[in-house]
C-alpha atoms as a PDB file:
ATOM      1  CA  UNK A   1     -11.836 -52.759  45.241  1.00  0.00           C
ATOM      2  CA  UNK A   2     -15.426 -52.951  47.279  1.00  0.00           C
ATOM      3  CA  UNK A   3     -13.462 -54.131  50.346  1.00  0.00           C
ATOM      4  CA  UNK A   4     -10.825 -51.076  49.963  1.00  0.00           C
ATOM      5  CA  UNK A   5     -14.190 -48.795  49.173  1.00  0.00           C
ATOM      6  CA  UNK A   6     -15.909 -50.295  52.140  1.00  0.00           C
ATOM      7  CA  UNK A   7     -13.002 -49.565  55.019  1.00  0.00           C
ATOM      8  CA  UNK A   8     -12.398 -45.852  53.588  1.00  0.00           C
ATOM      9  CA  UNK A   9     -16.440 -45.397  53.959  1.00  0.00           C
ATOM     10  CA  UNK A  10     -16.394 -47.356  56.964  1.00  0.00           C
ATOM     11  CA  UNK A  11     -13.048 -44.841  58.661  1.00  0.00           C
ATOM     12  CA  UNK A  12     -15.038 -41.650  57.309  1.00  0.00           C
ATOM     13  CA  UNK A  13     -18.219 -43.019  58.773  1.00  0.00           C
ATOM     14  CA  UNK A  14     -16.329 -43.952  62.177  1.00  0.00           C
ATOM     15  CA  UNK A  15     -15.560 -40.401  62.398  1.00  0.00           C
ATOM     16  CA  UNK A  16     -18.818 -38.200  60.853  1.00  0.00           C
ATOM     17  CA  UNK A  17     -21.067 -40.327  63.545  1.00  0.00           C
ATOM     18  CA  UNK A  18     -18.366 -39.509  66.575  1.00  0.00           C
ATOM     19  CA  UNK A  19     -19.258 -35.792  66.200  1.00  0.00           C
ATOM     20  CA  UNK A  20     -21.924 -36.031  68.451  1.00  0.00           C
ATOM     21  CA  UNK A  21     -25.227 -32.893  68.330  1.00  0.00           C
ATOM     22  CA  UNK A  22     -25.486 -32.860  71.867  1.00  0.00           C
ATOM     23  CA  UNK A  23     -21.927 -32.392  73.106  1.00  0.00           C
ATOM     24  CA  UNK A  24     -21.302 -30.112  70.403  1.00  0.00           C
ATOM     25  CA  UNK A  25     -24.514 -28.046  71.109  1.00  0.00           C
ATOM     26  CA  UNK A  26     -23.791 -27.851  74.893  1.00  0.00           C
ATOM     27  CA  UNK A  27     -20.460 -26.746  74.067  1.00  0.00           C
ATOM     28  CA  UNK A  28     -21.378 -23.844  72.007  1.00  0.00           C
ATOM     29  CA  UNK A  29     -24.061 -22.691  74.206  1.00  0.00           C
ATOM     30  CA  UNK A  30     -22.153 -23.077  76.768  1.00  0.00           C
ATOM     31  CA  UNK A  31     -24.720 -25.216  78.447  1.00  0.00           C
ATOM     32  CA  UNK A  32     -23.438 -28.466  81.086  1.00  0.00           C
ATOM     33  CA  UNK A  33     -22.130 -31.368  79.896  1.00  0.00           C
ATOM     34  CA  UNK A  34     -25.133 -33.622  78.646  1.00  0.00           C
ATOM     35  CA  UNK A  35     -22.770 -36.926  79.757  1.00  0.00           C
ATOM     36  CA  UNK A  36     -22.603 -35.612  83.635  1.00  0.00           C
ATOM     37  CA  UNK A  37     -26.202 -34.200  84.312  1.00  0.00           C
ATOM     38  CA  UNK A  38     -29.905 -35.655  83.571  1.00  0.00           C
ATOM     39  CA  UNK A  39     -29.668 -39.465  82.144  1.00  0.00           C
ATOM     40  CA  UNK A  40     -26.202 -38.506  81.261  1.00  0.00           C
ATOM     41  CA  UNK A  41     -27.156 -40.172  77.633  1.00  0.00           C
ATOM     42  CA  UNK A  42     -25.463 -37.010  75.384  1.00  0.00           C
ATOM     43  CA  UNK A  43     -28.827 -37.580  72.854  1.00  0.00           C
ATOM     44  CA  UNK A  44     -31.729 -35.558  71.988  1.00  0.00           C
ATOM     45  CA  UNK A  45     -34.096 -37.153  74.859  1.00  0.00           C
ATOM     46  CA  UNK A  46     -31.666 -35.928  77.539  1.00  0.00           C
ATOM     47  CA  UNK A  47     -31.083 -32.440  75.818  1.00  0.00           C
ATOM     48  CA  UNK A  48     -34.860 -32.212  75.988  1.00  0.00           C
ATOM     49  CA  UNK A  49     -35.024 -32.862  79.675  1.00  0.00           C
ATOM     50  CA  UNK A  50     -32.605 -30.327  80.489  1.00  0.00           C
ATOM     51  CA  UNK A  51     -33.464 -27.621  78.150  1.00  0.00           C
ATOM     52  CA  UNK A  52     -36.234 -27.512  75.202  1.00  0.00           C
ATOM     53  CA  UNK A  53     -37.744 -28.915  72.416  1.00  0.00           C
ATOM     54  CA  UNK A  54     -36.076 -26.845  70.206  1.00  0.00           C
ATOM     55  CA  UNK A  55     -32.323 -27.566  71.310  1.00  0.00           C
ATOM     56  CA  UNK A  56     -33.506 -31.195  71.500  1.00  0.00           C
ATOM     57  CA  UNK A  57     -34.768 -31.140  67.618  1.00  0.00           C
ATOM     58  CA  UNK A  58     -31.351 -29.158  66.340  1.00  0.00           C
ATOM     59  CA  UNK A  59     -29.438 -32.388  67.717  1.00  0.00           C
ATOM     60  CA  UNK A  60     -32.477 -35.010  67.001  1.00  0.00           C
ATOM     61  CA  UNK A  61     -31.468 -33.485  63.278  1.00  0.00           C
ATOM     62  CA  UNK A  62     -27.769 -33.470  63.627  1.00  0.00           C
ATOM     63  CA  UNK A  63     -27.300 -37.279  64.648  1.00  0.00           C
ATOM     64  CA  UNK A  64     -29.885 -38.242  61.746  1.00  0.00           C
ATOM     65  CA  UNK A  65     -28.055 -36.708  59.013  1.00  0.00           C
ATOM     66  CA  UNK A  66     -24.654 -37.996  60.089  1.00  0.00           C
ATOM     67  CA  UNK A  67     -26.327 -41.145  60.188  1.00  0.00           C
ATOM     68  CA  UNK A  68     -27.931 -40.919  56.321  1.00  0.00           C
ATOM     69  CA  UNK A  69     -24.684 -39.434  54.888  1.00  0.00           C
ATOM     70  CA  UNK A  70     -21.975 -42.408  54.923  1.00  0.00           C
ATOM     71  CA  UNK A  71     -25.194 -44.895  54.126  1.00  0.00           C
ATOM     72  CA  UNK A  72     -26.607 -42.445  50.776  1.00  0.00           C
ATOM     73  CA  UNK A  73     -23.039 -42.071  49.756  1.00  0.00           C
ATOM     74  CA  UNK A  74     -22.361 -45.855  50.155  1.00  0.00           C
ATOM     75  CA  UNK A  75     -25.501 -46.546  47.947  1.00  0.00           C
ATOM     76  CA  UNK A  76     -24.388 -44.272  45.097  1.00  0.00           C
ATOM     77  CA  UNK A  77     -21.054 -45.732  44.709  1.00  0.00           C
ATOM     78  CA  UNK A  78     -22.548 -49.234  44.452  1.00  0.00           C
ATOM     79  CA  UNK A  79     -21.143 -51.094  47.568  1.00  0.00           C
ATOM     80  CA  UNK A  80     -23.231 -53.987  48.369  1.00  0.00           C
ATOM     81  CA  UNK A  81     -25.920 -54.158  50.790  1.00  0.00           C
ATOM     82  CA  UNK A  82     -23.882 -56.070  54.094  1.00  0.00           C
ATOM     83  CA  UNK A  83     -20.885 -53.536  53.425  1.00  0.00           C
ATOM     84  CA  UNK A  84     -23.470 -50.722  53.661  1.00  0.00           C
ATOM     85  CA  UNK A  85     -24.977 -52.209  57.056  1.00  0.00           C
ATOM     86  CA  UNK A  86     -20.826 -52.456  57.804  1.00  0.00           C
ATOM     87  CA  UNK A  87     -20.670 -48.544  57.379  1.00  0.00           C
ATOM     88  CA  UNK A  88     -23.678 -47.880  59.233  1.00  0.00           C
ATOM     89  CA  UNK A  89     -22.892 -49.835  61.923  1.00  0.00           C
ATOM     90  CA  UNK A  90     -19.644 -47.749  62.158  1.00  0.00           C
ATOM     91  CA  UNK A  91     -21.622 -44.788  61.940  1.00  0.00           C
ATOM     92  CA  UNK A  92     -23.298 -46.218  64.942  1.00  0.00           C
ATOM     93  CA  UNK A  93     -20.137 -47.113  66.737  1.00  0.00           C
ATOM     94  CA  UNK A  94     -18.488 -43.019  65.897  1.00  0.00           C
ATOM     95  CA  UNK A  95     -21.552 -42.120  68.003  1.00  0.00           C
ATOM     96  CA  UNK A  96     -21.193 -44.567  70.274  1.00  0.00           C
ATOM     97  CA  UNK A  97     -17.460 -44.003  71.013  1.00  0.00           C
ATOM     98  CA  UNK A  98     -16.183 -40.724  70.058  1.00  0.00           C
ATOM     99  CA  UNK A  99     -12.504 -40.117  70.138  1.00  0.00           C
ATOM    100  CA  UNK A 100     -12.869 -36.743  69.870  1.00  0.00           C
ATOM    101  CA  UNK A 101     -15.018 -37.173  73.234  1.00  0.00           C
ATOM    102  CA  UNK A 102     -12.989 -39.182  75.250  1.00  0.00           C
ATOM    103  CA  UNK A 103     -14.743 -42.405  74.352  1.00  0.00           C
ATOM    104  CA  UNK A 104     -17.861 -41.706  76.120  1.00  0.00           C
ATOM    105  CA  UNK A 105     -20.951 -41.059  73.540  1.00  0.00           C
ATOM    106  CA  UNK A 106     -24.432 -42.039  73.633  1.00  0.00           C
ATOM    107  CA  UNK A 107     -26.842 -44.618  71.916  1.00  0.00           C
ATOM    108  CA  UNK A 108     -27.003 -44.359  68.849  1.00  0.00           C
ATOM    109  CA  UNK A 109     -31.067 -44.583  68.692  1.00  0.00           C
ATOM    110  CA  UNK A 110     -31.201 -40.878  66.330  1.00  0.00           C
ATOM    111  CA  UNK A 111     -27.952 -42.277  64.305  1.00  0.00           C
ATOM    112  CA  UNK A 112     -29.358 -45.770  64.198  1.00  0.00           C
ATOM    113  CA  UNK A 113     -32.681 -44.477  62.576  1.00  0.00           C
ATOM    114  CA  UNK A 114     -30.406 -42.103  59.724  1.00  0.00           C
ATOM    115  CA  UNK A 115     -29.261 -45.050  58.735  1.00  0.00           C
ATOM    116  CA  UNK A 116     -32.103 -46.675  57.850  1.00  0.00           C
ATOM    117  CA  UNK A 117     -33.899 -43.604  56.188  1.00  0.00           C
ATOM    118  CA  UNK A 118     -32.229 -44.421  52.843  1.00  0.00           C
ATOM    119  CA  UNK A 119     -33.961 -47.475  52.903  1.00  0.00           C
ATOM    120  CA  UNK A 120     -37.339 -45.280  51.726  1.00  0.00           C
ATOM    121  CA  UNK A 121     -39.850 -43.892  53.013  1.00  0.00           C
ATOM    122  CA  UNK A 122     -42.045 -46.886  54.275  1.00  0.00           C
ATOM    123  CA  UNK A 123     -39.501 -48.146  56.269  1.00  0.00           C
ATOM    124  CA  UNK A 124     -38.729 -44.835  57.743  1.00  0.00           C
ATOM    125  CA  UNK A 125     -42.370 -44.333  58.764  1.00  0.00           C
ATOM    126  CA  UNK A 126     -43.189 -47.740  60.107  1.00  0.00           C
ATOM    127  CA  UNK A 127     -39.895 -47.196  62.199  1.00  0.00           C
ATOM    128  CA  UNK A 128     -40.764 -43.377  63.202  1.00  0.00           C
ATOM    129  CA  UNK A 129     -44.351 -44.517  64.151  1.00  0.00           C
ATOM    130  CA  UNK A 130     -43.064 -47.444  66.584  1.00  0.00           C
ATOM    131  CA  UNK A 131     -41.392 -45.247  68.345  1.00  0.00           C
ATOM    132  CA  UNK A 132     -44.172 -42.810  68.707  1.00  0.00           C
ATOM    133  CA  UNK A 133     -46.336 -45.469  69.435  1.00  0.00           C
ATOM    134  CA  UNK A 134     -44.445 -46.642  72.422  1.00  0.00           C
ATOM    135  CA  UNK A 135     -43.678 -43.490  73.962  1.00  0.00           C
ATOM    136  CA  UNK A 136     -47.467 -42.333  73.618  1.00  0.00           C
ATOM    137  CA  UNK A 137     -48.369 -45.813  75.477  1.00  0.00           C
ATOM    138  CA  UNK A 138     -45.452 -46.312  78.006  1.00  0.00           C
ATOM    139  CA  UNK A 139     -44.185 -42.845  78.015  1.00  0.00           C
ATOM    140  CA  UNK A 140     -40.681 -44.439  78.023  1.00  0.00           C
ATOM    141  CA  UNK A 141     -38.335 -42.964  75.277  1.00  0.00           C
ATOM    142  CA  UNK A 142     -35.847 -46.167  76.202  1.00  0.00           C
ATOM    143  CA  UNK A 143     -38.580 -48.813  75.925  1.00  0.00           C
ATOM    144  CA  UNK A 144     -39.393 -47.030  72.233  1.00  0.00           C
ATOM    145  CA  UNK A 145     -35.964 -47.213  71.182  1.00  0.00           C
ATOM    146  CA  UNK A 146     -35.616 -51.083  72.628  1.00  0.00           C
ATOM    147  CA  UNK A 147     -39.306 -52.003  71.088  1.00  0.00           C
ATOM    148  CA  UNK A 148     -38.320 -49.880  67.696  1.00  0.00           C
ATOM    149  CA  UNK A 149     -34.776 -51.957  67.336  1.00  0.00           C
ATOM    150  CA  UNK A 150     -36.601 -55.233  67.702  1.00  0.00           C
ATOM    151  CA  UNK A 151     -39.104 -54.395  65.078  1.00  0.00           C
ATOM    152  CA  UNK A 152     -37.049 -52.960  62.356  1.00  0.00           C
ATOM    153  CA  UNK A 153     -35.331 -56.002  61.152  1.00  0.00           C
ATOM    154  CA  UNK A 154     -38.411 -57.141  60.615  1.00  0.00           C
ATOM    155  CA  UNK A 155     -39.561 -54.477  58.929  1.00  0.00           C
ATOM    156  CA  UNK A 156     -36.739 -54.753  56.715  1.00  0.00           C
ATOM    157  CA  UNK A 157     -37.337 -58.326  56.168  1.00  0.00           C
ATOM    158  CA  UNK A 158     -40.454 -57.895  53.881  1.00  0.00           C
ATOM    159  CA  UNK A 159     -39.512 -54.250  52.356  1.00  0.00           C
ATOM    160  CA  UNK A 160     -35.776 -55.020  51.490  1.00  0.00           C
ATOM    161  CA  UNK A 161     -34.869 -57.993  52.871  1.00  0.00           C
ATOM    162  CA  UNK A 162     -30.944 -58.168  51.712  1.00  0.00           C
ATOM    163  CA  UNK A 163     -30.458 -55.179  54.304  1.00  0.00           C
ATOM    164  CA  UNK A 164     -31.756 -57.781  57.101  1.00  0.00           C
ATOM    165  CA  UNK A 165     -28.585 -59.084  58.811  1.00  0.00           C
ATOM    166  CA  UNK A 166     -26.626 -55.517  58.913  1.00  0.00           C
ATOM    167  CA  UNK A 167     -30.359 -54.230  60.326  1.00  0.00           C
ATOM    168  CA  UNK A 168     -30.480 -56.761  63.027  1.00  0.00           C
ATOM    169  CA  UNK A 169     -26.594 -56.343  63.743  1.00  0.00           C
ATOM    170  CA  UNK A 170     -27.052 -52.599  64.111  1.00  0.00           C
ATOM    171  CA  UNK A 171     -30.606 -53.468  66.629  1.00  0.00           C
ATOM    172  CA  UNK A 172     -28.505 -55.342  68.251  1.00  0.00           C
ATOM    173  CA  UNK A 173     -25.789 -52.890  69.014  1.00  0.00           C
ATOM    174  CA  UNK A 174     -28.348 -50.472  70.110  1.00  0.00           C
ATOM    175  CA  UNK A 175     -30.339 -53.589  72.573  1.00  0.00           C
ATOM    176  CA  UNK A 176     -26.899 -53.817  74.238  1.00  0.00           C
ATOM    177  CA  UNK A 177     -26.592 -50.256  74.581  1.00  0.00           C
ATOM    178  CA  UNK A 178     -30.032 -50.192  76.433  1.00  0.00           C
ATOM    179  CA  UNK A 179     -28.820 -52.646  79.155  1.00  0.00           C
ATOM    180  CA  UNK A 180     -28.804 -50.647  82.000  1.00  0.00           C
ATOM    181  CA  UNK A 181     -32.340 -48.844  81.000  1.00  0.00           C
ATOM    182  CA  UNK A 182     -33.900 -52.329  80.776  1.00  0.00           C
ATOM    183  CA  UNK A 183     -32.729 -52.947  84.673  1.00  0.00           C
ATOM    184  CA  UNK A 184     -34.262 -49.315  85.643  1.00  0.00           C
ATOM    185  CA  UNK A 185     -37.586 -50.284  83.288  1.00  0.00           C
ATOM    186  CA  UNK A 186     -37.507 -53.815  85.006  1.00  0.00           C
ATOM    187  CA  UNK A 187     -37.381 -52.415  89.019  1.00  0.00           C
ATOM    188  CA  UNK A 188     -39.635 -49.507  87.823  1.00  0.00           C
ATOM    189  CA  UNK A 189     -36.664 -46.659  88.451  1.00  0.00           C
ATOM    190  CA  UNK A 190     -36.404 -45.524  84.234  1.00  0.00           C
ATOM    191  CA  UNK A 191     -37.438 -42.213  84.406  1.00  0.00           C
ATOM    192  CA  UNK A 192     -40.582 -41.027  81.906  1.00  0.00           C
ATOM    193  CA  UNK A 193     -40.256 -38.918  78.781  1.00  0.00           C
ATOM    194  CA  UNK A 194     -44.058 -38.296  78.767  1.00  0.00           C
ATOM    195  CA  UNK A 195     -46.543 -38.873  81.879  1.00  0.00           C
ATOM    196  CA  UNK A 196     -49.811 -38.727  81.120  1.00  0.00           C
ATOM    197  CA  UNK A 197     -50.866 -38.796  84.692  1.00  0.00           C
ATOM    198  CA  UNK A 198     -49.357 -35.272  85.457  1.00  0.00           C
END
């Protein structure tokens, strides 16, 4: 029965997290096709680049609910803890590869963290504050979301530690996802969210 619960929440999940904020806002405003222009990421950092902080907060929102969703649903039908981190992790992968978008989504970084926000609010706000952390010192949105994904499994660890391995699978989906910002942050080419120098 859990492993019959588990792959209907983990479809459903698959295809809540492939309706991606950014597309869908560009779309409706009629705005350029986040994927083809800026860091062609189709997040909330690269909707901020092109337009504003507000647009970039509507889909900052979007991606964090569609994360929370599957996972708060999950939790109040009793489905163990790695089958949760299973249906996140879809979640994850919806964003990641949308078949409604032709297979080509984003990172997962706002959908990774609305996952983890029904884990409470401590490990919400140690994740939230790595992140700001990071971009306050570096000024790199990618390094936050690489630093933040290394840190919240062990976070996790000490606040509920049987959410640990599906944590640590999901940072590492994101890591992976980050591969070609960590060659641009390496040869100094990633581009800055913040510059404190302007």
């Amino acid at each position: 029965m859990i492993i019959l619960a588990t792959f209907i929440f983990s479809i459903s999940a698959y295809f809540l997290g492939a309706l991606n904020g950014a597309i869908l806002l560009c779309k409706f405003k009629g705005w350029p096709d986040p994927r083809l222009h800026g860091s062609k990421n189709p997040g909330a950092t690269n909707i901020l680049r092109m337009h504003h902080a507000q647009a970039a907060s509507l889909v900052l929102l979007f991606d964090l609910l569609k994360g929370t969703l599957p996972v708060y649903l999950a939790y109040f039908a009793g489905i163990p803890p790695i089958a949760i981190g299973i249906i996140g992790i879809a979640t994850c992968l919806g964003h990641i590869f949308p078949p409604y978008f032709d297979f080509k989504g984003g990172k997962a970084v706002a959908t990774g963290l609305g996952t983890l926000l029904p884990l409470g609010m401590d490990m919400t706000g140690l994740v939230v504050i790595t992140w700001l952390l990071t971009v306050a010192i570096s000024g790199y949105a990618s390094l936050a979301a690489i630093i933040t994904a290394i840190a919240a499994p062990v976070f996790v660890h000490y606040i509920k530690p049987e959410f640990t391995l599906p944590v640590l699978m999901l940072s590492c989906l994101i890591i992976l996802r980050h591969i070609s910002n960590i060659r641009r942050l390496l040869t100094g080419k990633e581009k800055k969210i913040v510059n404190w120098k302007q």
